[in-house]
Protein backbone atom coordinates (compact mmCIF):
# COMPACT_ATOMS: atom_id res chain seq x y z
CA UNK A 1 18.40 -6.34 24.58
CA UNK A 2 15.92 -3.73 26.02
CA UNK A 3 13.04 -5.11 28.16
CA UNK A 4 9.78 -4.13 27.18
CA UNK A 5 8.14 -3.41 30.30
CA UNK A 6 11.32 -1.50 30.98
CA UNK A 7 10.55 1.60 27.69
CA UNK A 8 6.56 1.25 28.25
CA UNK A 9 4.50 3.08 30.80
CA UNK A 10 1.44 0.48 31.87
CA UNK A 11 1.55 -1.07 28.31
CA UNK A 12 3.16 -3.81 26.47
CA UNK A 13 4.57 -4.60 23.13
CA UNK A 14 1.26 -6.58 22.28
CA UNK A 15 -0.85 -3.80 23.24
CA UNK A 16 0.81 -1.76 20.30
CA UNK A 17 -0.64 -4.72 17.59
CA UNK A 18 -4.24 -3.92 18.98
CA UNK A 19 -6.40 -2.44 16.84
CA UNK A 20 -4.45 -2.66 13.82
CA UNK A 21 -5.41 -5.01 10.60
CA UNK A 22 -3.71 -7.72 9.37
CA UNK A 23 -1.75 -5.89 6.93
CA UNK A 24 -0.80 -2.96 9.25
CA UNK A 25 0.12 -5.94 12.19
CA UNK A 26 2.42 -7.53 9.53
CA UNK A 27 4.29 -4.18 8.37
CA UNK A 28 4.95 -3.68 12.80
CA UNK A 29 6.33 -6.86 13.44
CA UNK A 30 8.63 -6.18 10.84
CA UNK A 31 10.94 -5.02 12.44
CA UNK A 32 14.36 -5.55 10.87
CA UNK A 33 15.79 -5.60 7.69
CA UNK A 34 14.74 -4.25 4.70
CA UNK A 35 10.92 -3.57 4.38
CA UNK A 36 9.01 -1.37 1.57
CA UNK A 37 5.26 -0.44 2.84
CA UNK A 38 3.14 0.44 -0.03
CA UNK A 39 0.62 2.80 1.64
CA UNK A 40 -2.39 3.59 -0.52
CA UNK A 41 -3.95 6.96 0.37
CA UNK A 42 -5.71 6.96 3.69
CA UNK A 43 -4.71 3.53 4.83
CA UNK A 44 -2.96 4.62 7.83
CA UNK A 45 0.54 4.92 7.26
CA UNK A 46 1.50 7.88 9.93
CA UNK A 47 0.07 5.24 12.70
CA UNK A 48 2.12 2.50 11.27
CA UNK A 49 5.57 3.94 11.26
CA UNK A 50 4.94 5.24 14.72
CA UNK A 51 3.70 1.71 16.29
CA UNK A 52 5.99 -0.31 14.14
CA UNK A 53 8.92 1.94 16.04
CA UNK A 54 7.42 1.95 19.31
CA UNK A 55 6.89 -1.86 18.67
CA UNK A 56 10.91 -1.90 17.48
CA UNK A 57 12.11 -0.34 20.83
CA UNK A 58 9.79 -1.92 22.83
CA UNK A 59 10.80 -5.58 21.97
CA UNK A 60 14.30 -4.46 22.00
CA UNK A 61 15.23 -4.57 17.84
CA UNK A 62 16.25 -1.29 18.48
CA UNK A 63 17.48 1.51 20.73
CA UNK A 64 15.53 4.38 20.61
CA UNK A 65 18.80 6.73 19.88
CA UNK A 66 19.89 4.81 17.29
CA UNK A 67 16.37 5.44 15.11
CA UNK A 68 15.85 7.81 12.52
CA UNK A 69 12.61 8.76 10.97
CA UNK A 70 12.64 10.82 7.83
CA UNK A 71 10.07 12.84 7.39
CA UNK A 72 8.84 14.71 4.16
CA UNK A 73 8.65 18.35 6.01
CA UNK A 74 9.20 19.35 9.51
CA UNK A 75 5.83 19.48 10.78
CA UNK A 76 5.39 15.74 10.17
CA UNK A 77 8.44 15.26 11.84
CA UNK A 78 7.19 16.50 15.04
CA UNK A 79 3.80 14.82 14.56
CA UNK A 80 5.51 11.64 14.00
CA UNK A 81 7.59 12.03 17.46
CA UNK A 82 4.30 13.50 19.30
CA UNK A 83 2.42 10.09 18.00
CA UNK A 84 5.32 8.15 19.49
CA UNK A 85 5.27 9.51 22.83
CA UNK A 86 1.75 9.04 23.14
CA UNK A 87 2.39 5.59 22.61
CA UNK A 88 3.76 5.50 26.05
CA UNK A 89 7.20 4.68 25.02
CA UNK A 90 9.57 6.48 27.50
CA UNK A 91 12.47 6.53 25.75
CA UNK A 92 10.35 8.41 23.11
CA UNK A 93 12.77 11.62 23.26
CA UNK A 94 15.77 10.02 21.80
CA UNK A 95 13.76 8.75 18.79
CA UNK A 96 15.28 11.61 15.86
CA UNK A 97 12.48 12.11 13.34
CA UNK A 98 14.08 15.08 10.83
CA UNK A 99 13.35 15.77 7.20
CA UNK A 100 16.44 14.45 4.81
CA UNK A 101 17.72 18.58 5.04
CA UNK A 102 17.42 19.20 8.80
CA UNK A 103 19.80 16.00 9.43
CA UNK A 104 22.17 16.86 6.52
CA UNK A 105 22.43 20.46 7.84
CA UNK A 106 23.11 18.93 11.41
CA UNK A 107 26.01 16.78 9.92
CA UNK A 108 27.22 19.58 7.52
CA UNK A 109 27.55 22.19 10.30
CA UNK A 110 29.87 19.69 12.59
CA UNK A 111 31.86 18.97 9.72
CA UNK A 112 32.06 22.45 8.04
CA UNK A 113 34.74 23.74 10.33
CA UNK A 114 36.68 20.63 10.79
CA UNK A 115 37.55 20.88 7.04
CA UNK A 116 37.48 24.13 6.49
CA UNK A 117 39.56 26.03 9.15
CA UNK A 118 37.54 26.42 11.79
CA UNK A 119 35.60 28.85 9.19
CA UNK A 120 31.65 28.44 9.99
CA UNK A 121 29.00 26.91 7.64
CA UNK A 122 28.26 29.59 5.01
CA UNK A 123 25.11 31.26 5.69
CA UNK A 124 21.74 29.36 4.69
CA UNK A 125 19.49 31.07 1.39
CA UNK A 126 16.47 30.61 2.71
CA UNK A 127 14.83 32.25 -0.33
CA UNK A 128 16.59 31.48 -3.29
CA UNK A 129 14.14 34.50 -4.63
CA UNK A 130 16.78 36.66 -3.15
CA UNK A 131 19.33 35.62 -6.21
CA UNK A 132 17.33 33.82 -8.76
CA UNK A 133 14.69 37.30 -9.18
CA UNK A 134 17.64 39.82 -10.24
CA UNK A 135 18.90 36.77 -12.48
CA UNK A 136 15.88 36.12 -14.54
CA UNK A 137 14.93 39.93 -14.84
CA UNK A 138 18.53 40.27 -16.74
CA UNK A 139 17.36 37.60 -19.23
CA UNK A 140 17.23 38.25 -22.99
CA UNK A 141 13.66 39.16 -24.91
CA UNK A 142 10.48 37.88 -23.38
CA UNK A 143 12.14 35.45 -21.15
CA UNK A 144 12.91 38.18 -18.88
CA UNK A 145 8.69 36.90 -18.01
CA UNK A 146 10.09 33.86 -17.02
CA UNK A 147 8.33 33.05 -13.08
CA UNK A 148 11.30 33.06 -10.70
CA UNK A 149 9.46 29.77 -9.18
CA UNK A 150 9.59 27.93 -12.17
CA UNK A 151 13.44 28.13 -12.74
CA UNK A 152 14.14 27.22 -8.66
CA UNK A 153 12.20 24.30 -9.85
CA UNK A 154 14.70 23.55 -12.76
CA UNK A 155 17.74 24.04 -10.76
CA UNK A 156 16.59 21.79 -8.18
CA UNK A 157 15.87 19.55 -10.50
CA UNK A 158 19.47 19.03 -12.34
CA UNK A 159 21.28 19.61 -9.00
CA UNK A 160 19.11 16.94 -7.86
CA UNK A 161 21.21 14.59 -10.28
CA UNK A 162 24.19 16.24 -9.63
CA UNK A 163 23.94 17.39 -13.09
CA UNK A 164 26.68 20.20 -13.48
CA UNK A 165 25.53 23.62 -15.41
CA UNK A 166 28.28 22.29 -18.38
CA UNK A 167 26.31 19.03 -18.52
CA UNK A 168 22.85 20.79 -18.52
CA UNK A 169 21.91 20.94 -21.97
CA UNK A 170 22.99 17.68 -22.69
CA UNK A 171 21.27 16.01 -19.88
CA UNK A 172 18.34 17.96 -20.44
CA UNK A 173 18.38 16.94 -24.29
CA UNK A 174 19.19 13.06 -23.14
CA UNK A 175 15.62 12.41 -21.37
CA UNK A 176 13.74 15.04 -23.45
CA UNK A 177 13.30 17.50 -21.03
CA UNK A 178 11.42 20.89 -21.90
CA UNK A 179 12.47 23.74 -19.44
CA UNK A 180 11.07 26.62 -18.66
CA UNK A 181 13.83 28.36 -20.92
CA UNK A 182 15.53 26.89 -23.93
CA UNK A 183 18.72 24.79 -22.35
CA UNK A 184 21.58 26.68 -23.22
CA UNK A 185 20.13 29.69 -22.39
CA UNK A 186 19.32 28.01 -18.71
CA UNK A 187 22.97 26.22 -18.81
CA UNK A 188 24.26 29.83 -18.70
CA UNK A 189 21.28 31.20 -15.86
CA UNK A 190 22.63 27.98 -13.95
CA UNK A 191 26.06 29.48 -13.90
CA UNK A 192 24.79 32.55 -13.42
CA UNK A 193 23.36 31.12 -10.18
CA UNK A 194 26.43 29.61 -9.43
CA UNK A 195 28.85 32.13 -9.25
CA UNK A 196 25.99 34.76 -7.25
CA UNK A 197 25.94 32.15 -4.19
CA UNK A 198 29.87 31.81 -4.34
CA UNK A 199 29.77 35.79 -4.06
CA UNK A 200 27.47 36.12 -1.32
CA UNK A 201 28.85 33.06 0.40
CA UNK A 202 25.77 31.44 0.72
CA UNK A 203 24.92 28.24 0.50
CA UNK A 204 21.00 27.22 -0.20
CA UNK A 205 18.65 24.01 0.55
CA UNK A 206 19.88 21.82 -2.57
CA UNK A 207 23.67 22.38 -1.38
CA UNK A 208 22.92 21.50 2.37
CA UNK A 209 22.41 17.76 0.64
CA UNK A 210 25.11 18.02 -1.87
CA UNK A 211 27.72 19.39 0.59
CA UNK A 212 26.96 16.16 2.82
CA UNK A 213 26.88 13.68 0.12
CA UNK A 214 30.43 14.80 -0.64
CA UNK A 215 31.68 15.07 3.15
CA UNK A 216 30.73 11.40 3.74
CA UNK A 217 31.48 10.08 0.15
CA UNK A 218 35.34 12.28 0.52
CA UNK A 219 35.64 11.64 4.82
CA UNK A 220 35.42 7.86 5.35
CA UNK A 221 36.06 8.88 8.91
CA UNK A 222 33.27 11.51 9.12
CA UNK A 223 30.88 8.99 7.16
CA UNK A 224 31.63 6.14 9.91
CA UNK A 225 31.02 8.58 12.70
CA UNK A 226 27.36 9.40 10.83
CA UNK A 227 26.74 5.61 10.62
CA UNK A 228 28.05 4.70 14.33
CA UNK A 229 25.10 7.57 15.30
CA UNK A 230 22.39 5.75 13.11
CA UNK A 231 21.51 2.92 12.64
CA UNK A 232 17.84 1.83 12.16
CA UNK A 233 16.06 3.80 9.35
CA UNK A 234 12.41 5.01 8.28
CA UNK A 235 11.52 6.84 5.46
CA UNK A 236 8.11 8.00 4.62
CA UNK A 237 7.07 9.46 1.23
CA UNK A 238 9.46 7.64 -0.28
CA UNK A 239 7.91 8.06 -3.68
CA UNK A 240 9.26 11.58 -3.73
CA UNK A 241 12.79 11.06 -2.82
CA UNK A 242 15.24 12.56 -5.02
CA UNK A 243 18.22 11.14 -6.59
CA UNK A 244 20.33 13.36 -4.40
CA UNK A 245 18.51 12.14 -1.15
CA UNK A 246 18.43 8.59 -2.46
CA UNK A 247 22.49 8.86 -2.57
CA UNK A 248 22.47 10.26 0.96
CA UNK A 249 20.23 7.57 2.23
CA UNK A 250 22.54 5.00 1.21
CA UNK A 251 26.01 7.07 2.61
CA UNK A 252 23.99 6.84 5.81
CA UNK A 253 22.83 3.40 5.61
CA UNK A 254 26.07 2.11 4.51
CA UNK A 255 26.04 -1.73 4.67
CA UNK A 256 23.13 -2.17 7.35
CA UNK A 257 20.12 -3.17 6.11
CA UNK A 258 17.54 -1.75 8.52
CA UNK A 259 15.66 0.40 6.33
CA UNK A 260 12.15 0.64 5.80
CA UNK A 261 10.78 2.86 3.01
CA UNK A 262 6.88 4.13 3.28
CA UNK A 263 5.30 5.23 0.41
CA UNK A 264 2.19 4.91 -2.82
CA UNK A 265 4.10 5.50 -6.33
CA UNK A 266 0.48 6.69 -7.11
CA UNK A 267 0.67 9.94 -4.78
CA UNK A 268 3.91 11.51 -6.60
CA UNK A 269 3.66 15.10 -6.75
CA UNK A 270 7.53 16.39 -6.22
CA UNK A 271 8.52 14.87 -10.22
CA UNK A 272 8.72 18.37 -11.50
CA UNK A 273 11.44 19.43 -9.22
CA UNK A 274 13.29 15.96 -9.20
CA UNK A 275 12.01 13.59 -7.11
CA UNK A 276 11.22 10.00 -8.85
CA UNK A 277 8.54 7.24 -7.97
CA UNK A 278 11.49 4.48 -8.89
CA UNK A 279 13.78 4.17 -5.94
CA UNK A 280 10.58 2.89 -4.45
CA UNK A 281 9.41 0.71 -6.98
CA UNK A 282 12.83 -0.80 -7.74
CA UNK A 283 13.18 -0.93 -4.00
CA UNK A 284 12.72 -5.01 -4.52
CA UNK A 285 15.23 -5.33 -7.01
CA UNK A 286 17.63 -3.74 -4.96
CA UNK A 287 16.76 -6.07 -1.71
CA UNK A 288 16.20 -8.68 -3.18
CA UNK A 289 14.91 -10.52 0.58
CA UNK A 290 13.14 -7.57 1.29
CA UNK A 291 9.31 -7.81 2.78
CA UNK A 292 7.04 -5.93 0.30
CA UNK A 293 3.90 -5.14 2.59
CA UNK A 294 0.87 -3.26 0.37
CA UNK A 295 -1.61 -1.55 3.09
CA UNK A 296 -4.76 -1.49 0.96
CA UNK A 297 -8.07 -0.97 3.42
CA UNK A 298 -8.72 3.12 3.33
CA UNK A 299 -10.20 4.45 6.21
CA UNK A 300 -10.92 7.92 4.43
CA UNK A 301 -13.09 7.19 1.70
CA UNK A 302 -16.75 5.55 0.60
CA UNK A 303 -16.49 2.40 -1.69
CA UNK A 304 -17.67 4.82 -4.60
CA UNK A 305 -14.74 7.26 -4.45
CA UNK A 306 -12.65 4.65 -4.02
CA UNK A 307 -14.01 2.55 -6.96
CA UNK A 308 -13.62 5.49 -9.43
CA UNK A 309 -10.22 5.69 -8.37
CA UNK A 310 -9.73 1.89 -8.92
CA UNK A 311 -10.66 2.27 -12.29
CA UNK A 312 -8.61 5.15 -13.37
CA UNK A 313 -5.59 3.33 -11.69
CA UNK A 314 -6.75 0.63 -13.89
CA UNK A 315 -7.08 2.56 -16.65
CA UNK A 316 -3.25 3.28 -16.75
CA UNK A 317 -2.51 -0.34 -16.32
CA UNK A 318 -1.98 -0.50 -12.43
CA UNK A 319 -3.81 -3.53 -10.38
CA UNK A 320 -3.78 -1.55 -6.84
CA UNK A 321 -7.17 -1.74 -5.67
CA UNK A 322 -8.07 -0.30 -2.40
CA UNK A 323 -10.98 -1.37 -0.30
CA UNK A 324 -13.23 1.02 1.55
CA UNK A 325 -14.07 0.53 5.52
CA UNK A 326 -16.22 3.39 5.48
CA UNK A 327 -19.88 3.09 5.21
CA UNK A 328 -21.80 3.69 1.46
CA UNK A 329 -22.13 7.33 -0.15
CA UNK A 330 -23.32 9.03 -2.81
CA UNK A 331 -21.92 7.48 -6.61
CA UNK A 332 -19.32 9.91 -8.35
CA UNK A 333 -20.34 11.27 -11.84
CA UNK A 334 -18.76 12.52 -14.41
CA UNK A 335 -20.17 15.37 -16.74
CA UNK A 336 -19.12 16.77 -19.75
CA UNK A 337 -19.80 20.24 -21.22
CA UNK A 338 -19.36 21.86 -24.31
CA UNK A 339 -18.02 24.98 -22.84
CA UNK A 340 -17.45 26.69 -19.59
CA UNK A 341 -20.24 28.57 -19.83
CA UNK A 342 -21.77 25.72 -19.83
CA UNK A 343 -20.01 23.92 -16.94
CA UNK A 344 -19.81 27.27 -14.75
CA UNK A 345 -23.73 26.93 -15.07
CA UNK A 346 -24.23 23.41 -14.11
CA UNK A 347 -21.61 24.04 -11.14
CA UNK A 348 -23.83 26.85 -9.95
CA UNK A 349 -27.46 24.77 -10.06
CA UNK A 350 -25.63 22.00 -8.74
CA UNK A 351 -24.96 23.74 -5.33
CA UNK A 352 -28.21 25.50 -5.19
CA UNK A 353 -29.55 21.87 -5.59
CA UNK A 354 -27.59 20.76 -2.77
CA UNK A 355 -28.61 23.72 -0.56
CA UNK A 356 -31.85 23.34 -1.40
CA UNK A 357 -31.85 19.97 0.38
CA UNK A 358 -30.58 20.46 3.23
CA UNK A 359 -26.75 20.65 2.87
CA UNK A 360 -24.75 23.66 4.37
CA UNK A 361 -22.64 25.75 2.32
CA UNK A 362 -19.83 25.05 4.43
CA UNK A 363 -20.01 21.48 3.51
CA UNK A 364 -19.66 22.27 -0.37
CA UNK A 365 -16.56 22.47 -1.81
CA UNK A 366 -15.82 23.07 -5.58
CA UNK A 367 -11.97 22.64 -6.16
CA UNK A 368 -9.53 23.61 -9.31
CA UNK A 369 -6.45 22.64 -10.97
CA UNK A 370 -5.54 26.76 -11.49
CA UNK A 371 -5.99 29.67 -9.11
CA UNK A 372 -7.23 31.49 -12.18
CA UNK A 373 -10.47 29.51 -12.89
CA UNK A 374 -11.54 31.14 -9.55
CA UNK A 375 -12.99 34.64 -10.38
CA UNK A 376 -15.52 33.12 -12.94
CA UNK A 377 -16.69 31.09 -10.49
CA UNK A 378 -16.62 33.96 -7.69
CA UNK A 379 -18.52 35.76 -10.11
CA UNK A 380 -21.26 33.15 -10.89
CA UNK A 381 -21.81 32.44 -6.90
CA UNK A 382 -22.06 36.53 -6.48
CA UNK A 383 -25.01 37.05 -9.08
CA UNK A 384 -26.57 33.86 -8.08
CA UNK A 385 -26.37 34.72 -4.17
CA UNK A 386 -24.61 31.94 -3.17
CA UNK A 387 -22.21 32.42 -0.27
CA UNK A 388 -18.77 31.06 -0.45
CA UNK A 389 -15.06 31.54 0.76
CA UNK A 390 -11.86 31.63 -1.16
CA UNK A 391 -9.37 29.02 0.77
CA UNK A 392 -5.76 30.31 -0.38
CA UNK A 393 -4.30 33.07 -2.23
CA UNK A 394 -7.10 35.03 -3.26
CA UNK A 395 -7.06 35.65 -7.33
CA UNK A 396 -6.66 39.41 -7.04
CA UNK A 397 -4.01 39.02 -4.91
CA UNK A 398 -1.65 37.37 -6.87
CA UNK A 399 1.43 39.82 -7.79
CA UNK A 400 0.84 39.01 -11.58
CA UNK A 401 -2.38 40.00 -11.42
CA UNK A 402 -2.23 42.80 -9.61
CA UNK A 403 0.80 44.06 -11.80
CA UNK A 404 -1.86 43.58 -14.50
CA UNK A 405 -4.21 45.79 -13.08
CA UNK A 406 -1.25 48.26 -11.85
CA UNK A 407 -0.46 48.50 -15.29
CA UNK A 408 -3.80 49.36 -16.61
CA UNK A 409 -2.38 53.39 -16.11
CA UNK A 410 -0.55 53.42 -19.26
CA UNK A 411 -3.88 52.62 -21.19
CA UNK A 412 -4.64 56.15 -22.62
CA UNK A 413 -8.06 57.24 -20.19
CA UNK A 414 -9.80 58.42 -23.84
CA UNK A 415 -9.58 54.48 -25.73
CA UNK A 416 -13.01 52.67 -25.48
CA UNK A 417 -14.08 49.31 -26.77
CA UNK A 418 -12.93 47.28 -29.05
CA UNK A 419 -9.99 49.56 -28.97
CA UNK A 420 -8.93 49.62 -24.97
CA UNK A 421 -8.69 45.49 -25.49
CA UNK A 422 -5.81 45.81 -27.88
CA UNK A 423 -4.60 49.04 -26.13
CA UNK A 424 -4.49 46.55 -23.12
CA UNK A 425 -2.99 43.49 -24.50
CA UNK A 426 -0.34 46.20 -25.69
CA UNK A 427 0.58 47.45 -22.45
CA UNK A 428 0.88 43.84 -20.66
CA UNK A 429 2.45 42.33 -23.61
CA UNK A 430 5.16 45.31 -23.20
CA UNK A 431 5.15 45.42 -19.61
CA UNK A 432 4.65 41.62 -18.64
CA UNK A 433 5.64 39.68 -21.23
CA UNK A 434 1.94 38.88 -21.93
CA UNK A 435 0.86 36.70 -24.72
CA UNK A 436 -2.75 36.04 -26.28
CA UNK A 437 -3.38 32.73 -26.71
CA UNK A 438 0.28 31.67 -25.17
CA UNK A 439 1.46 28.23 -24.21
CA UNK A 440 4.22 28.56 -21.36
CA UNK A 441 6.91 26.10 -20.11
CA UNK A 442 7.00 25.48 -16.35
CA UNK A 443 3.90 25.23 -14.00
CA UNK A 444 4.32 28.31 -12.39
CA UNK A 445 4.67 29.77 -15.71
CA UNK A 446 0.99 28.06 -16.91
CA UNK A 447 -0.50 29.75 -13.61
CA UNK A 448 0.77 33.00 -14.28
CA UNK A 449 -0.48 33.48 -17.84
CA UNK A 450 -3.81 31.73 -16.98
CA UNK A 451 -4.26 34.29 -14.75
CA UNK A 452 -3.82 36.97 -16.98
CA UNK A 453 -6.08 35.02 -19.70
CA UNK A 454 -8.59 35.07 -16.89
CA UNK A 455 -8.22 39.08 -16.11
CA UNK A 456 -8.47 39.78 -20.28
CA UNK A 457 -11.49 37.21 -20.25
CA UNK A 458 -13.31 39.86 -17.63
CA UNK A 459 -12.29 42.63 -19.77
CA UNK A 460 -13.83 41.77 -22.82
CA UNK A 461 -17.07 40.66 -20.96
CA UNK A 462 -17.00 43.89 -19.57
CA UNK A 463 -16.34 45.79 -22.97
CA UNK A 464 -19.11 43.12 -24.69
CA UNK A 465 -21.93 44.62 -22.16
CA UNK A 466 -20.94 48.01 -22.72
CA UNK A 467 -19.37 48.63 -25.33
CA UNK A 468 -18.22 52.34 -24.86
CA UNK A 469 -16.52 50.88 -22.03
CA UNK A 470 -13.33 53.18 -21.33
CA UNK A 471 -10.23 52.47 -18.89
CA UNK A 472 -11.99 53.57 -15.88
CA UNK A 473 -15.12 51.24 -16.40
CA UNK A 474 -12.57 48.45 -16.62
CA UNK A 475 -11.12 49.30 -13.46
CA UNK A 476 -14.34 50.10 -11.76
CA UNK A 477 -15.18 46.53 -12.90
CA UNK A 478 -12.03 45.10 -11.46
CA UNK A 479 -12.24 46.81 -7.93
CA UNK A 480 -16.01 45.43 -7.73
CA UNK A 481 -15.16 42.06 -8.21
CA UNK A 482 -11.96 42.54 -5.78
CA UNK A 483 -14.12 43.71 -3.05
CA UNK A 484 -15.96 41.24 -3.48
CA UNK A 485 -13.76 38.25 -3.73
């Protein structure tokens, strides 16, 4: 056993409950076996983990080697050890925080050359751009279109399962999946993929996790090595763990129990590429003894955001309810409009009401689902004065759209009007697989041809105010609003 005076500078395992509530107490003095926290957004969770591990060590459940915290990315992982070591725990260095890839790529790069020869770990695709790009563009008909992004996406999300390319169209058929190209077509694009990274001898992110579920499932010795290295476990965002990482969880855990999962089944945004909100809700059924500890008192929002959001969890048949500890706001409203015209309108009045009483710009915000509904709105805030600033990729900037534009050139200079829309819609529907009206598989692939709805939308306003309008009007046109977006 450790002493606690012994790991703390001028502190003591008590002084790491203070401050906390009830709920956030309970999840740090739980400090073995297994424990699911159910953190609802903004109820603390990154300052749980870290005093419920600096609580661990410092009462001596735990040697601070022998901890893992997995992270969701790599930046949280050094937050997570910085907000350790300010907890005045000396022995804060050997506490390993690592996302589930950075410690299988550790573990695969010992291994590698043990069974293989003494050969090296094949070389790391960082951007699986590099192979997946040339693939698609050799695709048949329009799915040559096909986003590169949205097909990384797919692969990721049947290698997730271990799901084999000759299993793909089955699989994919078996839980009514709709990919971004039809299945057998993507079976064969899978393959595709395959064989390129054999060629190149590369090995990419999804294979650093497959590789080591294999070593330790295949290498009882290498697996008990892992496990003697290991042996107390946190996981945060646990809602978006994958099958894959799920089965690597468990080859490291083996049959210890110290595992505590941190996560909201309500904040799952990784589904699309694989990850699954059910290893955390099943979490019980699987530990049967384990302590189930909701956090539900948000420190982030005012009781009215945070009873809208009660009532659309409601609404879907959930009974979380969080409870505000920040003081009263302003209600939330909802608005309907017939049109966007109509909605772009009231958007505009409602920030010159705003800045008409007293509230700085910089204080507004007015966030989308799509990068594309942002020129309109650009647009409306230029003729009605209002200043503003685009936060991410700028509209304009976006390679489809400025392919779009690129491609204007092969619009004949003499068509005007009516005319230089089709001759338009021509050119991108030759050139970029563009389609009027078209309903695309795959996020990425929504985004893309939203944006190019958005672009034709500006070209027929443009050709409706003038309508002798030729090609170098539009592009006039387009260059205005670019310089000033």
């Amino acid at each position: 056993m450790l002493s606690g005076m012994s790991v703390l500078t001028g502190a003591t395992p008590e002084a790491l409950l203070v401050g906390l509530n009830d709920a956030q107490r309970e999840a740090c003095l739980a400090t073995t076996g297994p424990v699911a926290i159910l953190a609802g957004a903004g109820t603390g969770k990154t300052r749980v983990i870290s005093h419920r591990v600096a609580y661990a060590v410092a009462t001596g459940a735990v040697e601070p080697g022998r901890v893992l915290l997995v992270t969701f990315t790599q930046k949280a992982a050094t937050e997570m050890v910085q907000r350790v070591a300010a907890l005045g725990l000396s022995g804060a260095s050997q506490v390993a925080a690592r996302t589930f890839h950075s410690a299988a790529l550790a573990q695969l790069r010992h291994y590698w050359p043990l069974r293989n020869g003494g050969q090296p770990l094949p070389e790391i695709l960082s951007d699986p751009f590099r192979i997946v790009a040339p693939l698609a563009r050799r695709l048949p008909g329009g799915y040559t279109w096909t986003p590169a992004k949205d097909l990384i996406d797919e692969l990721s999300w049947a290698r997730s399962r271990r799901i084999t390319p000759e299993r793909y169209a089955e699989s994919a058929e078996e839980v009514d999946r709709t990919p971004p190209i039809p299945p057998e077509l993507f079976a064969r694009f899978y393959r595709d993929y395959e064989r390129a990274k054999a060629r190149q001898g590369v090995i990419d992110f999804d294979d650093m996790l497959a590789r080591t579920v294999d070593l330790l499932e295949t290498d009882e010795n290498a697996a008990e090595q892992v496990r003697g290295r290991y042996r107390w476990f946190s996981v945060d965002e646990y809602q978006d763990t994958s099958p894959l990482q799920q089965r690597l969880l468990e080859l490291w855990l083996g049959d210890r129990r110290d595992l505590c999962v941190v996560g909201d089944e309500d904040q799952t945004i990784y589904s699309f590429a694989g990850a699954t909100p059910r290893f955390l809700t099943g979490f019980a059924k699987r530990f049967p003894d384990a302590r189930v500890i909701p956090l539900l008192e948000n420190f982030r929002s005012t009781p009215q955001v945070l009873d809208l959001a009660n009532r659309l969890l409601a609404s879907t048949g959930r009974t979380k309810r969080l409870t505000a500890t920040r003081p009263s706001g302003p209600a939330a409203t909802v608005r309907q409009h017939k049109d966007g015209e109509e909605e772009l309108g009231a958007v505009v009045a409602q920030v010159q009401e705003l800045i008409a009483g007293g509230v700085a710009p910089r204080e507004i915000a007015v966030l989308v689902r799509l990068n594309a509904q942002i020129p309109p709105i650009e647009a409306a805030f230029t003729r009605a004065g209002l200043p503003y600033q685009v936060r991410g990729q700028r509209f304009f900037q976006r390679p489809e759209v400025r392919a779009a534009v690129e491609a204007l050139q092969r619009v004949p200079a003499s068509v005007a009007g009516e005319a230089l829309i089709e001759a338009v819609r021509s050119v991108w529907q030759r050139r970029l697989g563009f389609e009027a009206d078209g309903v695309s598989a795959g996020r990425e692939a929504r985004e893309r041809q939203a944006a190019l709805d958005t672009l034709m939308a500006i070209i027929v306003e443009a050709v409706a105010a003038d309508g002798a309008a030729d090609r170098e009007a539009i592009e006039a046109e387009l260059a205005s609003r670019m310089e000033a977006e």
